[in-house]
Structure formats: structure tokens, C-alpha cells
Protein backbone atom coordinates (compact mmCIF):
# COMPACT_ATOMS: atom_id res chain seq x y z
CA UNK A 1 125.35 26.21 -15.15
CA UNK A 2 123.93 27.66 -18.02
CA UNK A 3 123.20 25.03 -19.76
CA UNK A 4 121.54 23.50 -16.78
CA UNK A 5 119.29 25.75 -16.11
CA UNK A 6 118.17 26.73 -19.21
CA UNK A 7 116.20 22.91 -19.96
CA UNK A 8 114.38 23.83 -16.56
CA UNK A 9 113.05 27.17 -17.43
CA UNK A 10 111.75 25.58 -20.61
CA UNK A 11 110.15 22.92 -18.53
CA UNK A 12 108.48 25.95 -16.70
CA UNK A 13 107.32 27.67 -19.22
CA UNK A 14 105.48 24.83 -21.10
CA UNK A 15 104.20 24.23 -17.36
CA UNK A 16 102.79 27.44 -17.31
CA UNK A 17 101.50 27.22 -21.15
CA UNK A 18 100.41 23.50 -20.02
CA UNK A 19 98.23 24.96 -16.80
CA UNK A 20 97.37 28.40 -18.85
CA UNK A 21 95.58 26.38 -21.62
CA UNK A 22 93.99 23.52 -18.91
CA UNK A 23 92.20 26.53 -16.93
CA UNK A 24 91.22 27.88 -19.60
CA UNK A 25 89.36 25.00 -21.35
CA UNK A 26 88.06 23.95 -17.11
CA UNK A 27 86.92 27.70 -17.10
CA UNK A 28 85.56 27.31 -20.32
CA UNK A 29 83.65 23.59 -19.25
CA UNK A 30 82.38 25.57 -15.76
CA UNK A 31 81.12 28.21 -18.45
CA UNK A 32 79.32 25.74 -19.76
CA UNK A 33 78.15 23.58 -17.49
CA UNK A 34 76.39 26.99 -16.12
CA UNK A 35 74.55 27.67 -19.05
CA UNK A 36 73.30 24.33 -18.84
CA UNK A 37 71.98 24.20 -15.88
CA UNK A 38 70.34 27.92 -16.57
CA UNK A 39 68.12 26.22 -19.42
CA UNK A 40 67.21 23.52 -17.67
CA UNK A 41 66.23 25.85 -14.80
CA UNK A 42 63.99 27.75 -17.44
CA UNK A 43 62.71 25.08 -19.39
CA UNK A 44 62.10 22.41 -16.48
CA UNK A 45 58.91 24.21 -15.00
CA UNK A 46 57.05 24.51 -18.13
CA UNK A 47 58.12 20.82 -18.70
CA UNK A 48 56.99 19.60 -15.53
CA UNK A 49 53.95 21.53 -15.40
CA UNK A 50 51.51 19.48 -17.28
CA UNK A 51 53.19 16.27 -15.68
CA UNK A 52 52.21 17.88 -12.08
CA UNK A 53 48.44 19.17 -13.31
CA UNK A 54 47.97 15.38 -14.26
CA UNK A 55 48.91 14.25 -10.89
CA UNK A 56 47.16 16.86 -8.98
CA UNK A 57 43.73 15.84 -11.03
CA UNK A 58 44.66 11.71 -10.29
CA UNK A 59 44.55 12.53 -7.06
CA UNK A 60 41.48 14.75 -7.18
CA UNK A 61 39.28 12.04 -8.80
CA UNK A 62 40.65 9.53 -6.70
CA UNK A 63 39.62 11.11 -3.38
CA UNK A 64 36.04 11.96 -5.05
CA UNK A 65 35.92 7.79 -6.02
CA UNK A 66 36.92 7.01 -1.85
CA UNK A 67 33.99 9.80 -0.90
CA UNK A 68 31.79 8.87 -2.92
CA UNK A 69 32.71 4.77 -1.82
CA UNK A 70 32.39 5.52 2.00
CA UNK A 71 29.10 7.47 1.36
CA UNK A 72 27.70 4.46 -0.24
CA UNK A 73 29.15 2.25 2.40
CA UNK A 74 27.46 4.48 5.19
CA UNK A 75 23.88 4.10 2.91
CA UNK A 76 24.51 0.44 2.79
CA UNK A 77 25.16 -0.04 6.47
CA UNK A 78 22.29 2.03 7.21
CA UNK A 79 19.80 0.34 5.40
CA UNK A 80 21.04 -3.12 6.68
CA UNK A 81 20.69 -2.02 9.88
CA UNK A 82 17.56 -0.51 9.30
CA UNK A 83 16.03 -3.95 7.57
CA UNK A 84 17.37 -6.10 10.46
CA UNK A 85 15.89 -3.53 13.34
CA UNK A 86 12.19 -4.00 11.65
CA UNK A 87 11.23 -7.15 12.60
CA UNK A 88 12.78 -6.43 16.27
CA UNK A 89 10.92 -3.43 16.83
CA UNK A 90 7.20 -4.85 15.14
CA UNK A 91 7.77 -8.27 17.53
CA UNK A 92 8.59 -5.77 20.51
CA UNK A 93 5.68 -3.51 19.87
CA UNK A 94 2.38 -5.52 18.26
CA UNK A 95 0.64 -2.26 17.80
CA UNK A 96 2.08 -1.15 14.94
CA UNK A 97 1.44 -4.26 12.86
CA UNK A 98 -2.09 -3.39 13.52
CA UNK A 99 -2.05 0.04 12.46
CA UNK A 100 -0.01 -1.24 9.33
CA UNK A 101 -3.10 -3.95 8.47
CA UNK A 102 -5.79 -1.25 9.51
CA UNK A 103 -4.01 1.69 7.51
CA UNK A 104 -6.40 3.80 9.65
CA UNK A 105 -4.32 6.93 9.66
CA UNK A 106 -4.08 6.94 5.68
CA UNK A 107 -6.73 9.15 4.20
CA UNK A 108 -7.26 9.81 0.82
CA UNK A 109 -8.62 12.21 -0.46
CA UNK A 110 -7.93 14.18 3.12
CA UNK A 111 -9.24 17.82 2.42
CA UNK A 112 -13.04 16.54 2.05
CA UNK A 113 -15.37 17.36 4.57
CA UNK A 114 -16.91 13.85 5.03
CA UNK A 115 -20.51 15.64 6.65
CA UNK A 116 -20.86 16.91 3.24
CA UNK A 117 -21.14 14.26 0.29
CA UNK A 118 -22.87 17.19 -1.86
CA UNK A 119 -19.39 18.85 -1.97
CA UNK A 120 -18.44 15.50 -3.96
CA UNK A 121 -21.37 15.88 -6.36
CA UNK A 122 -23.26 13.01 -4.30
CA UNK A 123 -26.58 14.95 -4.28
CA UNK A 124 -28.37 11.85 -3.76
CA UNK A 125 -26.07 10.65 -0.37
CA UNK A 126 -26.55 11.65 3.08
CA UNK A 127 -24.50 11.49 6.56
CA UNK A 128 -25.11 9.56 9.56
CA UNK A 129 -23.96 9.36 12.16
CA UNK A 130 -24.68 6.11 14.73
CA UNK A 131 -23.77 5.36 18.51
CA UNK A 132 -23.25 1.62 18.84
CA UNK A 133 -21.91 2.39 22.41
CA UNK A 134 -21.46 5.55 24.99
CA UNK A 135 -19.12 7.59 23.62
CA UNK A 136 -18.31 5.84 20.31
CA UNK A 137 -19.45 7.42 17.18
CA UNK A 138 -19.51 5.95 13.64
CA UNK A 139 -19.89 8.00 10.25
CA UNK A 140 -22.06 6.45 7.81
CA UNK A 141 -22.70 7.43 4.18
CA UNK A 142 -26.46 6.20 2.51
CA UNK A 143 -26.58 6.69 -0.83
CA UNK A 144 -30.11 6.18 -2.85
CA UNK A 145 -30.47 4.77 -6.17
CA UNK A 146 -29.39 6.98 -9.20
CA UNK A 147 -32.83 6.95 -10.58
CA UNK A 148 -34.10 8.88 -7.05
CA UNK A 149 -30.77 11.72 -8.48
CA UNK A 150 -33.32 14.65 -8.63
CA UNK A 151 -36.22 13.66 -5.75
CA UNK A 152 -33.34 13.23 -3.11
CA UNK A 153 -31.73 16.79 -3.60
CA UNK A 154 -31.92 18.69 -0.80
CA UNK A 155 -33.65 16.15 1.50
CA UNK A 156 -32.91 15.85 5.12
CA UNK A 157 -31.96 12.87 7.07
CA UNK A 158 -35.57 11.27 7.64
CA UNK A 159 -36.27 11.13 4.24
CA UNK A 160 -33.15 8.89 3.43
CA UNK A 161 -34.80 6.88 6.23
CA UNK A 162 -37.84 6.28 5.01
CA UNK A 163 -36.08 5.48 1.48
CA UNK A 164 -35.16 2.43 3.60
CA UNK A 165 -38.57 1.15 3.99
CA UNK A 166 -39.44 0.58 -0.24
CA UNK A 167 -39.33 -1.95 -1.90
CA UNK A 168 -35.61 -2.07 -2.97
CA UNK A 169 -33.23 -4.22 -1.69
CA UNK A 170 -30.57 -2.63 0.47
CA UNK A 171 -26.57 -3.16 0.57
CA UNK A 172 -24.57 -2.89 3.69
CA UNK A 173 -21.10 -2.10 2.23
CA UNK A 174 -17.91 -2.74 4.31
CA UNK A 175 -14.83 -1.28 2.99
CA UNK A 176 -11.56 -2.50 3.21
CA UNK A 177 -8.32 -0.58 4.31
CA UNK A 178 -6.76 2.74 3.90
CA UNK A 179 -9.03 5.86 2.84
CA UNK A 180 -12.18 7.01 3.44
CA UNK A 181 -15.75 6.44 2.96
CA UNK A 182 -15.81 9.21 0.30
CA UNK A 183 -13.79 7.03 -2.08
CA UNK A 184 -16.17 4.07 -2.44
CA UNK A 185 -19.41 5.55 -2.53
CA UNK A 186 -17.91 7.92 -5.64
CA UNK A 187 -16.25 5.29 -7.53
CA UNK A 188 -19.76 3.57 -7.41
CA UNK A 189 -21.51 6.74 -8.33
CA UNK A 190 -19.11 7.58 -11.29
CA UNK A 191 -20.82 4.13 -12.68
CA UNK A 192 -23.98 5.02 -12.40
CA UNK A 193 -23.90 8.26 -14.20
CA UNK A 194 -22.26 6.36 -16.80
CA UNK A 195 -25.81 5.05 -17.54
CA UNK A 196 -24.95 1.37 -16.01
CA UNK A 197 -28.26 0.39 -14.25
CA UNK A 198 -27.99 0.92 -10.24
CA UNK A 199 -27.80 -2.57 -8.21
CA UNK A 200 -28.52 -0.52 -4.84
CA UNK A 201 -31.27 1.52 -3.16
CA UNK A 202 -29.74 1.95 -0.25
CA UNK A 203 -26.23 1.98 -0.38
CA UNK A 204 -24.71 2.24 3.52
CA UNK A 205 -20.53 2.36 4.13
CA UNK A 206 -19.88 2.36 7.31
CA UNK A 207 -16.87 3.29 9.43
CA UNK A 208 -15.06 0.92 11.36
CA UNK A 209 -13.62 1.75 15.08
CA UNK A 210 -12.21 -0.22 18.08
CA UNK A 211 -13.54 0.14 21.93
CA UNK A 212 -11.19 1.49 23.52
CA UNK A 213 -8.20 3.37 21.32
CA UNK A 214 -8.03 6.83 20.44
CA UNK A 215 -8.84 7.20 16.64
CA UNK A 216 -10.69 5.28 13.72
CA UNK A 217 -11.28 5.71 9.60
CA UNK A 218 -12.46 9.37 8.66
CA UNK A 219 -14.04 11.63 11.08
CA UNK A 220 -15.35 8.12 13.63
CA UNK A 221 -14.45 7.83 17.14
CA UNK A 222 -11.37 5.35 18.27
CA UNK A 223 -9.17 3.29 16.50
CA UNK A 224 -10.36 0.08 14.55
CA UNK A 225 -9.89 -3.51 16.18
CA UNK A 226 -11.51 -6.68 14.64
CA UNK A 227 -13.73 -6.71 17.68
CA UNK A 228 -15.29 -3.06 17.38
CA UNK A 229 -15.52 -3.15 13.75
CA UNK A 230 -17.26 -6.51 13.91
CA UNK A 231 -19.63 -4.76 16.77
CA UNK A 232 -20.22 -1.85 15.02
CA UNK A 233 -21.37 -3.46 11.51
CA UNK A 234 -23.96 -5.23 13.76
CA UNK A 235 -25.34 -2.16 14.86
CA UNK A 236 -25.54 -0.49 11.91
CA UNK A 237 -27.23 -4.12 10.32
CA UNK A 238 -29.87 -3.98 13.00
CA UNK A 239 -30.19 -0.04 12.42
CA UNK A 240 -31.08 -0.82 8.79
CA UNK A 241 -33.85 -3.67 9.45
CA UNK A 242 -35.85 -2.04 12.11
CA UNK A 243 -36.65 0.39 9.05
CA UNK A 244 -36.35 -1.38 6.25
CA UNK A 245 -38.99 -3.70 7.34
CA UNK A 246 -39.06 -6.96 4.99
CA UNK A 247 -36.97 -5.57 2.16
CA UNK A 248 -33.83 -8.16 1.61
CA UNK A 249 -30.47 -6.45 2.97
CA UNK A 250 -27.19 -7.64 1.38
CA UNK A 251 -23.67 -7.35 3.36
CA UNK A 252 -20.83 -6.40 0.56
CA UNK A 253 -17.50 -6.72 2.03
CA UNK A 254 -14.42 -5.32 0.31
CA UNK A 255 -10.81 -6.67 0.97
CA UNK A 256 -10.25 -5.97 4.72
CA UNK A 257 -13.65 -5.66 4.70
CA UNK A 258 -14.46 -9.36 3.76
CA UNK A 259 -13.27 -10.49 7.43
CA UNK A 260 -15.73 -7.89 8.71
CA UNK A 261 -18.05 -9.23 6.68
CA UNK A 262 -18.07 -12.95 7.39
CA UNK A 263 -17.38 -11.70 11.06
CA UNK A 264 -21.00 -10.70 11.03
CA UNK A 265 -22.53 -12.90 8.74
CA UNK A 266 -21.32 -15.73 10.92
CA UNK A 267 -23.17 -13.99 14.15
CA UNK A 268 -26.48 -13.49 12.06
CA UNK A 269 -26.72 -16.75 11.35
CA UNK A 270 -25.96 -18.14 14.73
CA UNK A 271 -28.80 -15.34 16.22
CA UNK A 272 -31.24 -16.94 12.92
CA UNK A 273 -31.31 -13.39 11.49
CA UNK A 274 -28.80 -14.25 8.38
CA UNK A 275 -28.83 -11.59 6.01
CA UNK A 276 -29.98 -12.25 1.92
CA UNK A 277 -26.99 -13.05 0.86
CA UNK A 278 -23.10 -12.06 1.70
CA UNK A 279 -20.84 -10.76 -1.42
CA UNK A 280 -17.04 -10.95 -0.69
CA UNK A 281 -14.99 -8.91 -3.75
CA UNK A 282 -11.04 -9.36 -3.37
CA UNK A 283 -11.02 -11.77 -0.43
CA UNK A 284 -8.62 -13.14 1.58
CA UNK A 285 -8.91 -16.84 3.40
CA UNK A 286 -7.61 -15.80 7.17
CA UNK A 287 -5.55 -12.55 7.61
CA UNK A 288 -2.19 -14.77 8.50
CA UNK A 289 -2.08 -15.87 4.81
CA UNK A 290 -3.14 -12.65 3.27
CA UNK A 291 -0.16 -11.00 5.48
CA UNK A 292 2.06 -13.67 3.77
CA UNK A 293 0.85 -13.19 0.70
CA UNK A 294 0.95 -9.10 0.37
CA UNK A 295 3.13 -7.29 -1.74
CA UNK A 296 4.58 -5.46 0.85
CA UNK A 297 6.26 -8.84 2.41
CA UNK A 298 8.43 -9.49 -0.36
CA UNK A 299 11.33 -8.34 1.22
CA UNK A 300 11.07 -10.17 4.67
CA UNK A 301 9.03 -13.57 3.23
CA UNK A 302 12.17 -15.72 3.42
CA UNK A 303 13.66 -13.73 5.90
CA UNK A 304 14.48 -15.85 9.17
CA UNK A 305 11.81 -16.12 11.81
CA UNK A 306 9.19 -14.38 9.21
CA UNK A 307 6.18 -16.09 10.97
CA UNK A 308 7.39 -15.64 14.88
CA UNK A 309 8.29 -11.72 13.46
CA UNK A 310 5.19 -10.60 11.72
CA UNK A 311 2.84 -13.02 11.60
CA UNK A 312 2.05 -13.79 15.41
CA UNK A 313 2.09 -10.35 16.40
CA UNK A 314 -0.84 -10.15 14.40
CA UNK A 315 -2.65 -12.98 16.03
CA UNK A 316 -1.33 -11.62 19.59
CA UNK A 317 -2.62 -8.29 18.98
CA UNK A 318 -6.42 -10.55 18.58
CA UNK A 319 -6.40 -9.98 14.68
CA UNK A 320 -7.64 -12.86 13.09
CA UNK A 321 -10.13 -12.21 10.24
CA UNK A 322 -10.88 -15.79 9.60
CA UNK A 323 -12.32 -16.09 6.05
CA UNK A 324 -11.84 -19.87 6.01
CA UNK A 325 -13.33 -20.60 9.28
CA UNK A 326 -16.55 -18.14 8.78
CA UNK A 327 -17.80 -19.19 5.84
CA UNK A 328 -18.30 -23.20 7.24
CA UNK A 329 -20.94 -21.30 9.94
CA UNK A 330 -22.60 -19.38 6.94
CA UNK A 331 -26.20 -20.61 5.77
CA UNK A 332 -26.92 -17.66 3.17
CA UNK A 333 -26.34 -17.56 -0.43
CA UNK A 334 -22.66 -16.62 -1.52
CA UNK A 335 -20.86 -14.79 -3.86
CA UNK A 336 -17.45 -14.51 -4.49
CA UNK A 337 -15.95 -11.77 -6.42
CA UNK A 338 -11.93 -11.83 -7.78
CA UNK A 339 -9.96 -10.55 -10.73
CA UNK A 340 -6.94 -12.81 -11.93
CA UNK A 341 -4.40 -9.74 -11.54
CA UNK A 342 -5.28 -8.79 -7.88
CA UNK A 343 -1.95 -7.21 -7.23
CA UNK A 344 -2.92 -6.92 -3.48
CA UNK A 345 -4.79 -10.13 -2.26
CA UNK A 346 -3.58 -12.91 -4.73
CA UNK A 347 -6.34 -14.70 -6.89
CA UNK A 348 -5.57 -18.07 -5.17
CA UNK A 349 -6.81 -16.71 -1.93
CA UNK A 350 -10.23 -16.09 -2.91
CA UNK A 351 -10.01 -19.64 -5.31
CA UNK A 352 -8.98 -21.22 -1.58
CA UNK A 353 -11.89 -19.63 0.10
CA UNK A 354 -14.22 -20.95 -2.59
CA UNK A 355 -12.78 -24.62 -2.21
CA UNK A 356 -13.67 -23.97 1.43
CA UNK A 357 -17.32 -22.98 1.62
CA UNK A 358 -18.56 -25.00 -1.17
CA UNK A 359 -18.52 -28.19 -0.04
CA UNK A 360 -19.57 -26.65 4.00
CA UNK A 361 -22.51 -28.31 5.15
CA UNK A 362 -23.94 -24.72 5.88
CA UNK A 363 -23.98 -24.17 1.91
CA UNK A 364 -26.08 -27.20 1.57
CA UNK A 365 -29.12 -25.24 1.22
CA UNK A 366 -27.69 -22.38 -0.97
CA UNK A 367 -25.76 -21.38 -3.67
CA UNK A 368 -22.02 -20.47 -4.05
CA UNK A 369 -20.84 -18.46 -6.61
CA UNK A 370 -17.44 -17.49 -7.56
CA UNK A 371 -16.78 -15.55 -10.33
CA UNK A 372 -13.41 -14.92 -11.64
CA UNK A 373 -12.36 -11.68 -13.96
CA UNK A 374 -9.82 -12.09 -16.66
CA UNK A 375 -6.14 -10.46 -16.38
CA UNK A 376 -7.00 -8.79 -19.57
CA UNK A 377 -9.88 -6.75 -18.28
CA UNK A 378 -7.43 -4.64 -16.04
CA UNK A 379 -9.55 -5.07 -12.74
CA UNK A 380 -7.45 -5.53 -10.30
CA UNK A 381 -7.54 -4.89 -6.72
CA UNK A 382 -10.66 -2.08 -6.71
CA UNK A 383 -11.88 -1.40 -9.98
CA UNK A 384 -14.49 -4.81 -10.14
CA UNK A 385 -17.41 -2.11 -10.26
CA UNK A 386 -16.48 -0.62 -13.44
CA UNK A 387 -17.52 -4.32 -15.24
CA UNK A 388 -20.64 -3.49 -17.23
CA UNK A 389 -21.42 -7.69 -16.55
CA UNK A 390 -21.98 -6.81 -12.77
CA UNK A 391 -25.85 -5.58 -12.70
CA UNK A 392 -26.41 -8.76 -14.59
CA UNK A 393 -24.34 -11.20 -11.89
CA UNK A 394 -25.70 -9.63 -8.95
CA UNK A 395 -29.36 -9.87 -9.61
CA UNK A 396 -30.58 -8.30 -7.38
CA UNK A 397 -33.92 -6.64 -8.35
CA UNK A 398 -36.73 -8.04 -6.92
CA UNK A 399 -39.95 -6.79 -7.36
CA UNK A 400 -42.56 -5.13 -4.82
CA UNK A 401 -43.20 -7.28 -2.10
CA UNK A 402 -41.06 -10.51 -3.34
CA UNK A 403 -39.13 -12.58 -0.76
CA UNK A 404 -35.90 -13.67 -0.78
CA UNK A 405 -34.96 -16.96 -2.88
CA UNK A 406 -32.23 -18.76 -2.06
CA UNK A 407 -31.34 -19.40 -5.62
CA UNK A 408 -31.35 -15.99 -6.91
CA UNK A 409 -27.50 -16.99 -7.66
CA UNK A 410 -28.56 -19.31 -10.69
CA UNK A 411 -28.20 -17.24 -13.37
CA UNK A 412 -24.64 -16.03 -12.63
CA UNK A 413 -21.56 -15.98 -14.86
């Protein structure tokens, strides 16, 4: 029995030793394992950190990319829409093609009191103002030669009347859109004081206004149509001759102001009262083409419908300014006035108007002039007076008790 048992207690003792030492080295692997997991719990944050910053500033920069995205996209649709509702709204409502041809409501300077040219340094300019009709009212500036500077301080309005009646010839200037008389009569003043020789004795600009609307250019009554404006350079033509008595009277049309100026012309002539000559600068051969033609249209010229949108509102809202068609019922001498690098009515215009009236039987007994004014010379739209050639092309002096000649254009450049 002895022996028997004694093999089995051995067996449980190296059991024992067996599970003794295999706890020990699990305990030991647990021990371990623990510390392990301890560092990685301390160094994993600090690890991470940087990786997490990177992400959170990804994320950052990609929502400021999809803000800034859907802002433009709002922009984008806005201004589509905006582009496409234009022509909609000027077809629906004619008007406002008008006041965007007139430019009426634009006025530049705009703190000037217009009663006072002397505020301007115009000491030798004075301020009308004319009733064509009841309860229409028209400002008109006259401005006396530069050599009459010192006599016509300080004198009142019947003494710039009776200026009418000497022997000078007289322009009737018509100005084109946008601003106010004060702007054209001091462009052509700043000339004269730089010593150029004055062209004008009696310089009048007057202020265009419609019938029946509510305002016009400056300080006038109502708001321009071709029909008023027309009417009221008329009056203000018939105003001059009943005191200017046989002096010769010139119409000057500017721009817009060329289709107000052939407007009238056209009438003289069919009434036998044509003026001494007409002088278009920067015109235009009907206002359809000019329209077509602008600067401003760029953006809607090959746009769909760009004719039926802009272009016969115009004619619907009885704005015409036919150039082309005036000038074949014209029988006065002619002069045409253009620089090459017109940014606003396109050198080709005023070439086509040319074309037109020369060979117009009306002509046949006067001369047509067109002068063109080199790229170079930096003319453009407005700035034709500042040419030092001009007193020379216009010629027109005439001495004390002279009539008009028809060919007083012979000696232009």
C-alpha cells in the first residue's frame, strides 16, 4: 500500500509545483499585459491628438469651400434671373426705355443753382426762362462772345437781348443726354479763356421737356418726349429771330441732340424759314440703330428677341429720332462732326448719315461736310470743342451786314 501510494503523492506534488509555477508566470503575463495597456492609455492621446486637430481643420475648410460654393451659386442664380427678368419688365413697361434714352433724371454736376451761371464763373451768360405752352417752362442759358467778358458783367436780361440783334451770327445749341445745361456752356467757355477765338455771339442751350409728364432736364417743367423737345426748340428758334433780326442763326445739335436737331431743321424748311446752316457733332442715323449700337447693349445684342425686347418699345413709346430720314427734307448747308473713337455713338453712324444726305436732292443746292477726327487726338464722345482746328472749320464770321452764302462750307477740312 505503501508503495502505491507513495508514486501518487509525487504525482501531486509536481501537480501542485506544475500549477504553482503556471499561475505564477499567467499572473505574471496579466501583470503585464496591464502595464501595457496603462502606456498605451497615456501615450495614445498625445498620439492621436495631432491626427484629430488635422481632421477637425479638413473639415473646417471644407465646410468654408461648400459656403463659400452655395454663396456663389445663390449670386449666380440671382444675376441670371435678374438678366432674363430685364427684357420682360422693359417690353411690359415702355416707359422706362425712354427714361433710359432721355437720362433725364441724371444730373451732373447736381448742387449748381442753374438761375445762377455767375456761380460757375460764366459772367458773360444769363438765364431764361421761355413758355412755349401754358404751364410748361423751359430754362435757357445765352452766353455772349468772350470778347463782350467785361461789358456783359452785371447786365440784366434785356441787355443779353439786344446782344441778339448785332451783327454776329447766333448758335442754337441742342444738347444731347444726361446732365445739365451747366456742363456744355462751361466746357465751351473753358476754350475760350484758353485764348481760342469764340465761334459764337450768342450761344443759347436750351432744355428739352415733354407735354404732358411730370419732370424734364435741370430745373424745366415735364419730362422730355421727342415731340415736346422738337416743339420747344421751335419756340425758342422763333424767340431768337424776332430779335435777332437778319443776323444768320445756326442749330448745333449734340448726340441726342442731333435728332432734335434735324427734327426742327426738317420743319423750317418745310415752313421756308430754314436756318443758316445745321451742325450735327456725334450723330446717330435713326435712334433704333444707335440703341443697337450703344455700349450699354453689349450684353443683350445677341440675346434672343433683342429687337421685339428693346428696340420696339422704343418706337412704341413714339421715339424715333430719324437722322436718316431728316436730312433727305433738309435744303441748308451741312456739317457733320465725328471723332474715330466715339465710344458712345460709333463712327460708322455718322459715316452712314453722310452717305445719306449727300447725294439727297435737298443738298443739291448746298454743301455737305463731314469731317472726321483721328483716334489719336483723344476726342471722343464730347470733347470735339477742345480741337484748336474748329474756329477755322466752322467759319462762321461774317461781317456787318453780310448774308448768308450757301457755300460758306468750302474751305473746310
Amino acid at each position: 500500500m505503501r508503495k502505491r501510494t507513495e508514486p501518487v503523492a509525487l504525482e501531486h506534488e509536481r501537480c501542485a509545483a506544475a500549477g504553482s509555477s503556471s499561475s505564477g508566470s499567467a499572473a505574471a503575463a496579466l501583470d503585464a499585459d496591464c502595464r501595457l495597456k496603462q502606456n498605451l492609455r497615456l501615450t495614445g492621446p498625445a498620439a492621436a491628438e495631432p491626427r484629430c486637430a488635422a481632421d477637425a481643420g479638413m473639415k473646417r475648410a471644407l465646410g468654408r469651400r461648400k459656403g463659400v460654393w452655395l454663396r456663389l451659386r445663390k449670386i449666380l442664380f440671382c444675376v441670371l434671373g435678374l438678366y432674363i427678368a430685364i427684357p420682360f419688365l422693359i417690353k411690359l413697361c415702355p416707359g422706362i426705355q425712354a427714361k433710359l434714352i432721355f437720362l433725364n433724371f441724371v444730373r451732373v454736376p447736381y448742387f449748381i443753382d442753374l438761375k445762377k451761371p455767375q456761380d460757375q464763373g460764366l459772367n458773360h451768360t444769363c438765364n431764361y426762362y421761355l413758355q412755349p405752352e401754358e404751364d410748361v417752362t423751359i430754362g435757357v442759358w445765352h452766353t455772349v462772345p468772350a470778347v463782350w467778358w467785361k461789358n456783359a458783367q452785371g447786365k440784366d436780361q434785356m441787355w443779353y437781348e439786344d446782344a441778339l440783334a448785332s451783327s454776329h451770327p447766333i448758335i442754337l445749341y441742342l444738347h444731347g443726354n444726361a446732365g445739365t445745361r451747366s456742363s456744355c456752356v462751361r466746357e465751351a467757355t473753358r476754350s475760350q479763356r484758353r485764348g481760342r477765338p469764340s465761334t459764337e455771339t450768342g450761344l443759347l442751350r436750351g432744355q428739352g421737356r415733354g407735354p404732358v409728364w411730370h419732370q424734364g432736364w435741370g430745373d424745366s417743367v415735364g419730362t422730355p418726349s421727342e415731340r415736346g423737345m422738337t416743339y420747344d426748340a421751335l419756340h425758342v428758334f422763333d424767340w431768337i429771330k424776332a430779335r435777332s433780326g437778319d443776323n444768320p442763326v445756326y442749330i448745333w445739335g449734340h448726340s441726342l441732340g442731333t435728332g432734335v436737331a434735324t427734327n426742327l431743321v426738317r420743319r423750317l424748311c418745310e415752313r421756308e424759314t430754314p436756318p443758316d446752316a445745321l451742325i450735327l457733332e456725334s450723330p446717330f442715323t435713326n435712334i433704333r440703330e444707335e440703341a443697337k449700337s450703344h455700349p450699354f447693349s453689349v450684353i443683350y445684342r445677341y440675346f434672343p428677341g433683342f429687337d421685339w425686347f428693346f428696340l420696339d418699345p422704343i418706337t412704341s413709346s413714339g421715339i424715333k429720332f430719324a437722322n436718316d430720314e431728316n436730312v433727305k427734307h433738309i435744303s441748308c448747308p451741312l456739317l457733320i462732326l465725328h471723332a474715330e473713337d466715339d465710344p458712345v455713338v460709333p463712327f460708322q453712324l455718322g459715316r452712314k448719315l453722310y452717305s445719306i444726305a449727300a447725294p439727297a436732292r435737298s443738298f443739291r443746292d448746298f454743301k455737305v461736310q463731314f469731317v472726321p477726327f483721328h483716334s489719336d487726338l483723344g476726342y471722343r464722345h464730347k470733347y470735339i470743342y477742345k480741337s484748336p482746328e474748329l474756329p477755322r472749320i466752322l467759319r462762321l464770321q461774317q461781317g456787318p451786314g453780310s448774308s448768308p452764302d450757301p457755300s460758306m462750307w468750302s474751305e473746310l477740312v
